[in-house]
Structures are given as structure tokens and as C-alpha cells.
PDB file of N, CA and C in Angstrom:
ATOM      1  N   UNK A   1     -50.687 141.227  12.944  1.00  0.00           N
ATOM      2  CA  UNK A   1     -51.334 140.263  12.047  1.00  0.00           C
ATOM      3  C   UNK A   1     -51.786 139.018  12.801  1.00  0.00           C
ATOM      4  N   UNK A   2     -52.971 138.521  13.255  1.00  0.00           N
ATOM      5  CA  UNK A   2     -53.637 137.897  13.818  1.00  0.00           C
ATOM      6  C   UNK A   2     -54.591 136.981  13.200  1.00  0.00           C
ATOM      7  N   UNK A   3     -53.932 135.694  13.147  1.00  0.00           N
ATOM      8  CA  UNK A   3     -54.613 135.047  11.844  1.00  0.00           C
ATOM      9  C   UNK A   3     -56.178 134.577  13.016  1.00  0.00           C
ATOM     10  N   UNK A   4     -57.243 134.180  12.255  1.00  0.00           N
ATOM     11  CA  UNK A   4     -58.382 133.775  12.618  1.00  0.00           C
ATOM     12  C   UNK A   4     -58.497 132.378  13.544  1.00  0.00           C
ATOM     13  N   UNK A   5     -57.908 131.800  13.036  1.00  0.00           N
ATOM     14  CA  UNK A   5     -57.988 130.506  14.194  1.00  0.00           C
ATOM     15  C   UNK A   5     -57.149 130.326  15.029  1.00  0.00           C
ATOM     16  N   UNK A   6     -57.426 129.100  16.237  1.00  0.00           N
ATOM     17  CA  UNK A   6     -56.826 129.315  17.145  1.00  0.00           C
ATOM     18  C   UNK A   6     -55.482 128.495  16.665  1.00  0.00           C
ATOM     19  N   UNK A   7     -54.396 129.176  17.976  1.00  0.00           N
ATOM     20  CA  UNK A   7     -53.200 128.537  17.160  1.00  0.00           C
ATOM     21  C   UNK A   7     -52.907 127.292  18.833  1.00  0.00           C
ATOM     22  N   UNK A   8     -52.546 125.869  17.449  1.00  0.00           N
ATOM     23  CA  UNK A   8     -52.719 124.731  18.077  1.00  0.00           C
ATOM     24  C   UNK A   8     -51.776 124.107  18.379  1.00  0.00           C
ATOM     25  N   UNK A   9     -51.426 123.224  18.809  1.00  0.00           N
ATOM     26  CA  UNK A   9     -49.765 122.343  18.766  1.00  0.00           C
ATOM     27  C   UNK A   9     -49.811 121.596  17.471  1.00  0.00           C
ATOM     28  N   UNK A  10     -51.247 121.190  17.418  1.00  0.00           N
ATOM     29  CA  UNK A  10     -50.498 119.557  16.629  1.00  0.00           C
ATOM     30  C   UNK A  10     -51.128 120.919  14.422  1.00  0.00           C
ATOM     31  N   UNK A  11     -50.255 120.036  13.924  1.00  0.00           N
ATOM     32  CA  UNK A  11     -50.713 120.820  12.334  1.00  0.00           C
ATOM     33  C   UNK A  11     -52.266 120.620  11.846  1.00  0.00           C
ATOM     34  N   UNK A  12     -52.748 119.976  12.445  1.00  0.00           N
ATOM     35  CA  UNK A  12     -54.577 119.586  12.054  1.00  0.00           C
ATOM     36  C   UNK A  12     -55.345 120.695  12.148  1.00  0.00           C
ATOM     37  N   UNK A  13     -56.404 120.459  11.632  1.00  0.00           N
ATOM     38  CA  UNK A  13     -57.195 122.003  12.183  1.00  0.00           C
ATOM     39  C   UNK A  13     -56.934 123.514  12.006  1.00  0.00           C
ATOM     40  N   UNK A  14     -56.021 123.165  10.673  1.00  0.00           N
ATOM     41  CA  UNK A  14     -55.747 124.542   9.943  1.00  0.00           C
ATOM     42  C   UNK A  14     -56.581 124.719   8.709  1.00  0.00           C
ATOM     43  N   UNK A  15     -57.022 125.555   7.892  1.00  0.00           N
ATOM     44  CA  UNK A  15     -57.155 125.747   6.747  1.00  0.00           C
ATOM     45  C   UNK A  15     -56.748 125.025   6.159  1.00  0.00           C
ATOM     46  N   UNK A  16     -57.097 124.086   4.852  1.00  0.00           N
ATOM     47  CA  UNK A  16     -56.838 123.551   3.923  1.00  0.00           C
ATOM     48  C   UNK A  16     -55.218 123.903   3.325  1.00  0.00           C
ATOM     49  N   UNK A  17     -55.759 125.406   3.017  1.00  0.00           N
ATOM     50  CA  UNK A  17     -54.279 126.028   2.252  1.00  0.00           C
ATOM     51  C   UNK A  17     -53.378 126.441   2.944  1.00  0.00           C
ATOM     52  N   UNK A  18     -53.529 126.223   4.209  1.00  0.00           N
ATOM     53  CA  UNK A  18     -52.341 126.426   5.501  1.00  0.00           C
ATOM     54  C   UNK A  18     -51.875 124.889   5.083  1.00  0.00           C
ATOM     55  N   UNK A  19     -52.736 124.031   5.453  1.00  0.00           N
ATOM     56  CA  UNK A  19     -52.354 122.578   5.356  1.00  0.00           C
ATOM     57  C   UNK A  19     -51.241 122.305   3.824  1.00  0.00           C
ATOM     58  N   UNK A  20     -52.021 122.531   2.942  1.00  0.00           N
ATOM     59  CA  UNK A  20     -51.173 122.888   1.490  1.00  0.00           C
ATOM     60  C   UNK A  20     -49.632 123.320   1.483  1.00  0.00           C
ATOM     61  N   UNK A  21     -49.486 124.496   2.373  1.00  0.00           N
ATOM     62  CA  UNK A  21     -48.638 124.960   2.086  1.00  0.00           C
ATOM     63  C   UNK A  21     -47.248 124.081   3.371  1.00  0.00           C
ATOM     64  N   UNK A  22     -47.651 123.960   4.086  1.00  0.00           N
ATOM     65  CA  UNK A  22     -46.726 123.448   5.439  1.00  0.00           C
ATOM     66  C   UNK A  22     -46.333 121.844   4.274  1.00  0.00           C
ATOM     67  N   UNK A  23     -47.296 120.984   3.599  1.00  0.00           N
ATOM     68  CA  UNK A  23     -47.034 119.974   3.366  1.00  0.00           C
ATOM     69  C   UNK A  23     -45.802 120.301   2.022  1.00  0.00           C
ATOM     70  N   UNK A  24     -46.130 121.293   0.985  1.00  0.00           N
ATOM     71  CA  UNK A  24     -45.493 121.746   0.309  1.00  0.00           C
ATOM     72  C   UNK A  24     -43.454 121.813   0.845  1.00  0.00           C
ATOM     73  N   UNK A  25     -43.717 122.813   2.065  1.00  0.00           N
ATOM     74  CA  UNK A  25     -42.598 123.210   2.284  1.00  0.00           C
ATOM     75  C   UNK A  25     -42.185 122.382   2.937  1.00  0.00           C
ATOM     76  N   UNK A  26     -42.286 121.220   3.391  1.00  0.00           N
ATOM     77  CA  UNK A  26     -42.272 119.644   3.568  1.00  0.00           C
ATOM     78  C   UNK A  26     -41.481 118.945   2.736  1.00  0.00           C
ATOM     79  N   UNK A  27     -41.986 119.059   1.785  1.00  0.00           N
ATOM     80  CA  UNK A  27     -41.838 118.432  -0.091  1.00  0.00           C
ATOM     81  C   UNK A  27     -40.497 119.339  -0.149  1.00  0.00           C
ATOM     82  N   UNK A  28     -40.441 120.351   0.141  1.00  0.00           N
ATOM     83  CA  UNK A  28     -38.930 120.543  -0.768  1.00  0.00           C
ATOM     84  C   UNK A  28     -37.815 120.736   0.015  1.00  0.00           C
ATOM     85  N   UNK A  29     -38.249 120.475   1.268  1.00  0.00           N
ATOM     86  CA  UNK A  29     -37.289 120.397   2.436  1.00  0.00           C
ATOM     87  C   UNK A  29     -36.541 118.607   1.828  1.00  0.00           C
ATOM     88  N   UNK A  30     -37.876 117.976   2.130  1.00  0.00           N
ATOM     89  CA  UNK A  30     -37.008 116.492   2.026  1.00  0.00           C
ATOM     90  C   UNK A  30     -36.494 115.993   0.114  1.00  0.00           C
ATOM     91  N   UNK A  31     -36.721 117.195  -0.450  1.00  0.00           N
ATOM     92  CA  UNK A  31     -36.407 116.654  -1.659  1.00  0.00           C
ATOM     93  C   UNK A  31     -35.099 117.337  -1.527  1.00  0.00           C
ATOM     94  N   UNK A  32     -34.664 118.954  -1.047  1.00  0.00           N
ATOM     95  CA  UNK A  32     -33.172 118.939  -0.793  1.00  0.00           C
ATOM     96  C   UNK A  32     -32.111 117.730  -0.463  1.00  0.00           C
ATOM     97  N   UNK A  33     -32.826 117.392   0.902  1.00  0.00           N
ATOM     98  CA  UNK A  33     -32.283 116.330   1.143  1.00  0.00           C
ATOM     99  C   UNK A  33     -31.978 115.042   0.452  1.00  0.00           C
ATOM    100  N   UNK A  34     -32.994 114.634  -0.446  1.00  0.00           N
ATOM    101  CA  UNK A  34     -33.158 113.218  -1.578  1.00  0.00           C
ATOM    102  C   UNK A  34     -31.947 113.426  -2.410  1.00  0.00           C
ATOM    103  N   UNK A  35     -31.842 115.119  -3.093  1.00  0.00           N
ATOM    104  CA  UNK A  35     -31.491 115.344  -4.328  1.00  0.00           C
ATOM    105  C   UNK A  35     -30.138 115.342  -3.986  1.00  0.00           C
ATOM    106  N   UNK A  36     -29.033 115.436  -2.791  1.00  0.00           N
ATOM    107  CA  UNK A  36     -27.813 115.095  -2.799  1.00  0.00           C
ATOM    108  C   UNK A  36     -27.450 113.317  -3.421  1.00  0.00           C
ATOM    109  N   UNK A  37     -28.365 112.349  -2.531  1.00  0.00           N
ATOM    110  CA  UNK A  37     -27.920 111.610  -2.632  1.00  0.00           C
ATOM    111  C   UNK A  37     -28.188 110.640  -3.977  1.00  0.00           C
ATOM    112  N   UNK A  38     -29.093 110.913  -4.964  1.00  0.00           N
ATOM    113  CA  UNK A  38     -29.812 110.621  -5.927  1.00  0.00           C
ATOM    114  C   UNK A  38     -29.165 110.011  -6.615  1.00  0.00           C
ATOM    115  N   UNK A  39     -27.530 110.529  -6.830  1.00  0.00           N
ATOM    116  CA  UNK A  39     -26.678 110.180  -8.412  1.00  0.00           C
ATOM    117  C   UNK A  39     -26.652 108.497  -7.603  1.00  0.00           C
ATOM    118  N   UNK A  40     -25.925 108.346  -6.415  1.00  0.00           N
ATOM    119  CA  UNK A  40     -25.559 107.007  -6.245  1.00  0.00           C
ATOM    120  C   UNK A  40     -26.515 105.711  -6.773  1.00  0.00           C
ATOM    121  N   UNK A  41     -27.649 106.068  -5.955  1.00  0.00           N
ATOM    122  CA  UNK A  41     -28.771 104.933  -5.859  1.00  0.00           C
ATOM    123  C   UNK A  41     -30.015 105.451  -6.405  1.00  0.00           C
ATOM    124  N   UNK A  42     -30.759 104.568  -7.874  1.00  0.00           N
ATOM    125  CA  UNK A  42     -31.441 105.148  -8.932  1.00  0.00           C
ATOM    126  C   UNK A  42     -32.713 104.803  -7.937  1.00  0.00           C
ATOM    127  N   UNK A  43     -33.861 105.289  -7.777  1.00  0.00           N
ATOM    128  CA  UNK A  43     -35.091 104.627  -7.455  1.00  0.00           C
ATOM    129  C   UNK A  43     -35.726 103.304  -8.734  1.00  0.00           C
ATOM    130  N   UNK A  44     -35.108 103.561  -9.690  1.00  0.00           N
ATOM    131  CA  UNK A  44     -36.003 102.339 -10.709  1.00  0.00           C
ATOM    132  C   UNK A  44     -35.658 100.961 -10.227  1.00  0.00           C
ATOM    133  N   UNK A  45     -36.767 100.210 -10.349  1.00  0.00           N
ATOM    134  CA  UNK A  45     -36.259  99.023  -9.459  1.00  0.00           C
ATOM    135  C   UNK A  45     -36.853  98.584  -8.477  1.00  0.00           C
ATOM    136  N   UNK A  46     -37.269  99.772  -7.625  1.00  0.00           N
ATOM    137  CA  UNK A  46     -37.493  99.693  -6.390  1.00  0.00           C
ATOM    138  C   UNK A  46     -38.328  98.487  -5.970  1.00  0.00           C
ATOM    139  N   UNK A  47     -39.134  98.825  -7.282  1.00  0.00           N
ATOM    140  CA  UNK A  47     -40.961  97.970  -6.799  1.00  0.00           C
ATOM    141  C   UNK A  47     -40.922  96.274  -7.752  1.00  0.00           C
ATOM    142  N   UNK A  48     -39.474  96.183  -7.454  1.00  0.00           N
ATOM    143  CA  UNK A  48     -39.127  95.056  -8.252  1.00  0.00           C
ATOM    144  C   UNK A  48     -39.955  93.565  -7.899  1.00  0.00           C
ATOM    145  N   UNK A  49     -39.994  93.708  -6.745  1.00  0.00           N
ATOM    146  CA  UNK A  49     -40.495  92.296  -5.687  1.00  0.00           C
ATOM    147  C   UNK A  49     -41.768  92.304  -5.744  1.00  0.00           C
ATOM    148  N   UNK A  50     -42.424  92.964  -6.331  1.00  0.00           N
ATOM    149  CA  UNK A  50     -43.954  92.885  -6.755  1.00  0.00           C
ATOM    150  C   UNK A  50     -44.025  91.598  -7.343  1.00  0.00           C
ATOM    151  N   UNK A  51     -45.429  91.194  -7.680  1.00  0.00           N
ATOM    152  CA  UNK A  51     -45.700  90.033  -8.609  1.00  0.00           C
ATOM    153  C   UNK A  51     -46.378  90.670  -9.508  1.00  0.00           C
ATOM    154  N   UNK A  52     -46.173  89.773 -10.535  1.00  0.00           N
ATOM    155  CA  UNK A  52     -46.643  90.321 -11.849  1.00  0.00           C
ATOM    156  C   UNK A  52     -47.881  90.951 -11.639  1.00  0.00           C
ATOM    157  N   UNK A  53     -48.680  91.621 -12.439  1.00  0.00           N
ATOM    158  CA  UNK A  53     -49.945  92.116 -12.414  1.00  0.00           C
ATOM    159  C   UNK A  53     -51.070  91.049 -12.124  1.00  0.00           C
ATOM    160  N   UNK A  54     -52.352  90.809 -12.148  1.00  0.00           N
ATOM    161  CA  UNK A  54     -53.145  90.318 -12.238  1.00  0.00           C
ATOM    162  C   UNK A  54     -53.659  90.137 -13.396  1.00  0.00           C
ATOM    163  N   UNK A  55     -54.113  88.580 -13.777  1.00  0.00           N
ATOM    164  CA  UNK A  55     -54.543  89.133 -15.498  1.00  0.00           C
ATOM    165  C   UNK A  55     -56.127  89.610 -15.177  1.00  0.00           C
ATOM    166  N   UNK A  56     -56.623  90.324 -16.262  1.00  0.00           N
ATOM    167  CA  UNK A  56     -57.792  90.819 -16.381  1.00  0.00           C
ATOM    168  C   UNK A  56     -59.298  89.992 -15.624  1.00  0.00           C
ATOM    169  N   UNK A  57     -59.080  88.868 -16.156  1.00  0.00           N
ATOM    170  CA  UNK A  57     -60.312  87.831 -16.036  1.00  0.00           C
ATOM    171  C   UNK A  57     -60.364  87.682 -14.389  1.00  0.00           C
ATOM    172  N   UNK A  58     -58.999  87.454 -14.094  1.00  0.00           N
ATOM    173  CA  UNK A  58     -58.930  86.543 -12.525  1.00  0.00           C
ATOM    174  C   UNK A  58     -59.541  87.726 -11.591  1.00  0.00           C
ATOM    175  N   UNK A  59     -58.918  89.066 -12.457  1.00  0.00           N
ATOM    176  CA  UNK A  59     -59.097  90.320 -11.637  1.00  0.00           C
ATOM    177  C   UNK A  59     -60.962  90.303 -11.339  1.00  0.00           C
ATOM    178  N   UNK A  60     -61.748  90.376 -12.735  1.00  0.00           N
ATOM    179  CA  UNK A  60     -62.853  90.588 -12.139  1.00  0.00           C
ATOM    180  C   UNK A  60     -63.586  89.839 -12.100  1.00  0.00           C
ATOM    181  N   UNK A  61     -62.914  88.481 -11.633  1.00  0.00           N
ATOM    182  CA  UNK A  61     -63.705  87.478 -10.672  1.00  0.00           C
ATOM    183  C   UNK A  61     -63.494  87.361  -9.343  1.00  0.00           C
ATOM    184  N   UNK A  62     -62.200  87.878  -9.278  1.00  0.00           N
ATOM    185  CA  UNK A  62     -62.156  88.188  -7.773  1.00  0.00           C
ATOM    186  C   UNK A  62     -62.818  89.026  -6.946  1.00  0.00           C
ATOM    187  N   UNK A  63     -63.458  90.247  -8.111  1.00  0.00           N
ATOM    188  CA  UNK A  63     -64.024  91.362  -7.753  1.00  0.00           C
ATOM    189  C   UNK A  63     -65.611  91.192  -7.534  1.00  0.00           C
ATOM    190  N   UNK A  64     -66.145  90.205  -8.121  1.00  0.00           N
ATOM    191  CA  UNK A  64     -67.247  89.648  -8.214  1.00  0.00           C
ATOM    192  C   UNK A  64     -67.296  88.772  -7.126  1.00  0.00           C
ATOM    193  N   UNK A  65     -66.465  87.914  -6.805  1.00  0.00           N
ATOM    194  CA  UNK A  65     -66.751  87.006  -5.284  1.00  0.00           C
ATOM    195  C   UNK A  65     -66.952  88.239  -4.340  1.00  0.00           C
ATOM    196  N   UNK A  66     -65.776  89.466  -4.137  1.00  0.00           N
ATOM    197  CA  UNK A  66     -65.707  89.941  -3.400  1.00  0.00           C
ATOM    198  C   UNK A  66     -67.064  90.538  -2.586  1.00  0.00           C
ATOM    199  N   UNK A  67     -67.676  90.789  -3.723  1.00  0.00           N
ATOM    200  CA  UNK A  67     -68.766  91.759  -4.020  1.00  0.00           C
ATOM    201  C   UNK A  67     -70.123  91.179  -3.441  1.00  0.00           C
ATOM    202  N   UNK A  68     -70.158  89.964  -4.209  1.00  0.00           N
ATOM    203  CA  UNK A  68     -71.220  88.788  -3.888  1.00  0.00           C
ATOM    204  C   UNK A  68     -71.168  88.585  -2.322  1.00  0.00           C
ATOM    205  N   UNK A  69     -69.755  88.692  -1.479  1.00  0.00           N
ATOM    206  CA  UNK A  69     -69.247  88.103  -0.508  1.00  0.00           C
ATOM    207  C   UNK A  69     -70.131  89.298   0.765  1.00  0.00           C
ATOM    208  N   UNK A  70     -69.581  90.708   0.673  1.00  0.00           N
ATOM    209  CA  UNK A  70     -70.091  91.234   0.959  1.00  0.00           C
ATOM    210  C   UNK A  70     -71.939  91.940   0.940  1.00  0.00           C
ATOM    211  N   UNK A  71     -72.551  91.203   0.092  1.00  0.00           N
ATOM    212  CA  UNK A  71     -73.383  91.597   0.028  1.00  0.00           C
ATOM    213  C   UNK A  71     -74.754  90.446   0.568  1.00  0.00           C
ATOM    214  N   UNK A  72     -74.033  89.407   0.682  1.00  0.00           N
ATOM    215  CA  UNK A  72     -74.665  88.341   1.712  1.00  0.00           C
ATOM    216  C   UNK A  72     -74.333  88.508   3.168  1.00  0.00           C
ATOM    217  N   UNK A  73     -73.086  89.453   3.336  1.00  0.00           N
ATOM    218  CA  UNK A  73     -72.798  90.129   4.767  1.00  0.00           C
ATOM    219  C   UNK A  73     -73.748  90.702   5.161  1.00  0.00           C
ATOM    220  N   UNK A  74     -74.221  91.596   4.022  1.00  0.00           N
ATOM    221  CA  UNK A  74     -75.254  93.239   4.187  1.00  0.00           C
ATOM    222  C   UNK A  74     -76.500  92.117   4.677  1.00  0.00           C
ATOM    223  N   UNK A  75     -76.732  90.794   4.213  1.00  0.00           N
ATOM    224  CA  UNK A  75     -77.975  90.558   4.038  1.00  0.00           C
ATOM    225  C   UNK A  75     -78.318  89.837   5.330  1.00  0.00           C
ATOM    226  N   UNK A  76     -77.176  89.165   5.689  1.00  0.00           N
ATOM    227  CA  UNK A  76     -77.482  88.596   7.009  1.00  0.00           C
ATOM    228  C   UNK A  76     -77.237  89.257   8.137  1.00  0.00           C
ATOM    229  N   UNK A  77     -76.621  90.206   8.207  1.00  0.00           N
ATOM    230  CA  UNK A  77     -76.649  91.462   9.434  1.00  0.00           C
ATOM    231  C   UNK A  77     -78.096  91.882   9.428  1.00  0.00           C
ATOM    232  N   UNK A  78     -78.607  92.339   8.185  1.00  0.00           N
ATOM    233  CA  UNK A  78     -80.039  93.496   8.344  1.00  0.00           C
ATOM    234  C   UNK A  78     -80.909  91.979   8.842  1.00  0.00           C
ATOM    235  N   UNK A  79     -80.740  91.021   8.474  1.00  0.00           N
ATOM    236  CA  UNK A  79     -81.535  89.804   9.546  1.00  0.00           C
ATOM    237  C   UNK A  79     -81.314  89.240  10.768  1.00  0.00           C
ATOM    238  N   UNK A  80     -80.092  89.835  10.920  1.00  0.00           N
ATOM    239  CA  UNK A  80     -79.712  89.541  12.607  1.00  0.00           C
ATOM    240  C   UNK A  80     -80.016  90.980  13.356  1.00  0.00           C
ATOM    241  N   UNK A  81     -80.207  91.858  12.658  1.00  0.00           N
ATOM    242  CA  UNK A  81     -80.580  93.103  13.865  1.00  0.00           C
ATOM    243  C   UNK A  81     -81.489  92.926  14.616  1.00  0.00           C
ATOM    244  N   UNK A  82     -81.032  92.857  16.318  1.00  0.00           N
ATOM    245  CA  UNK A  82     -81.959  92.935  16.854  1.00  0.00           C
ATOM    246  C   UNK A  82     -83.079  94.038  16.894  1.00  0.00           C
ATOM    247  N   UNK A  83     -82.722  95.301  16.735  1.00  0.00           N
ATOM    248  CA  UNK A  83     -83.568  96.127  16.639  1.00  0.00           C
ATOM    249  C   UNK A  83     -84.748  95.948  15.737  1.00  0.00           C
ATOM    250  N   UNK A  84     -84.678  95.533  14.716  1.00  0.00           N
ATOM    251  CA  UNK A  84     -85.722  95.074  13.788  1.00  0.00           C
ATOM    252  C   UNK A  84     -86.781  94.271  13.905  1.00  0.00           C
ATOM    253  N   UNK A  85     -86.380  93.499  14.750  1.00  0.00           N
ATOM    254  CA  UNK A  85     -87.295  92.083  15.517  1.00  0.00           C
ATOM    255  C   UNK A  85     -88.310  92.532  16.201  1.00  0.00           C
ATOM    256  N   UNK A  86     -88.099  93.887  16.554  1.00  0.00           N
ATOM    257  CA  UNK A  86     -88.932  94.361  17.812  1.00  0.00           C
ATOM    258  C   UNK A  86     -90.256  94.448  17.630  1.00  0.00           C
TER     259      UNK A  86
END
């Protein structure tokens, strides 16, 4: 049985569903491992040190500078290309 591609060191450059499956058997390797220690220490919590959410408004004004910000980038690059000048 001689699979089609070449066989490599590193896991890249396999089939998708080669890739699928190695990451899979990955997943339940380290969840054996998780699932001993689980009862002690709950994961809820974890992401405690976050800050609150963003409220809505601030969100898409930030998203709007951002946007604006970058797009005076786009505008003064395509006017600094030298190639264009030519």
C-alpha cells in the first residue's frame, strides 16, 4: 500500500484529510490527558481578566477611524509609488 505523495518529515503537505485526521487524533490524545485532571480545576473563569466588552457605539467608531485610517494609507502610497511617476 503506497500512498501517492511523497512521504515528508515535517506534517505539511499532506492531504487535507490526512491533515484532518492526524489533528483529530491529536484532539483525543490531549483530551485523555485533560480529562484525568478536569474534576480538580473547572476551566470557567478562565477568561476572567478580560475587560468588559466594548459597548456597541465606541465599537463602530473605532471601526470607522480604523477604516478611514487605512484608506488614506491606500491613498498616499498609490501617490508615493514611484513606479507611477514614470
Amino acid at each position: 500500500p503506497t500512498e501517492s505523495y511523497p512521504k515528508l518529515a515535517s506534517k505539511a503537505r499532506r492531504p487535507k484529510n490526512d491533515r484532518m485526521e492526524v489533528i483529530n487524533e491529536d484532539d483525543q490524545m490531549s483530551n485523555a490527558k485533560t480529562s484525568k485532571l478536569s474534576d480538580s480545576a473547572s476551566d470557567e473563569g478562565f477568561n476572567s481578566g478580560n475587560q468588559s466588552p466594548e459597548p456597541e457605539e465606541r465599537k463602530r467608531e473605532r471601526r470607522r477611524n480604523n477604516r478611514d485610517e487605512s484608506k488614506k494609507r491606500r491613498r498616499n502610497h498609490k501617490n508615493n509609488n514611484p513606479i507611477t511617476k514614470i
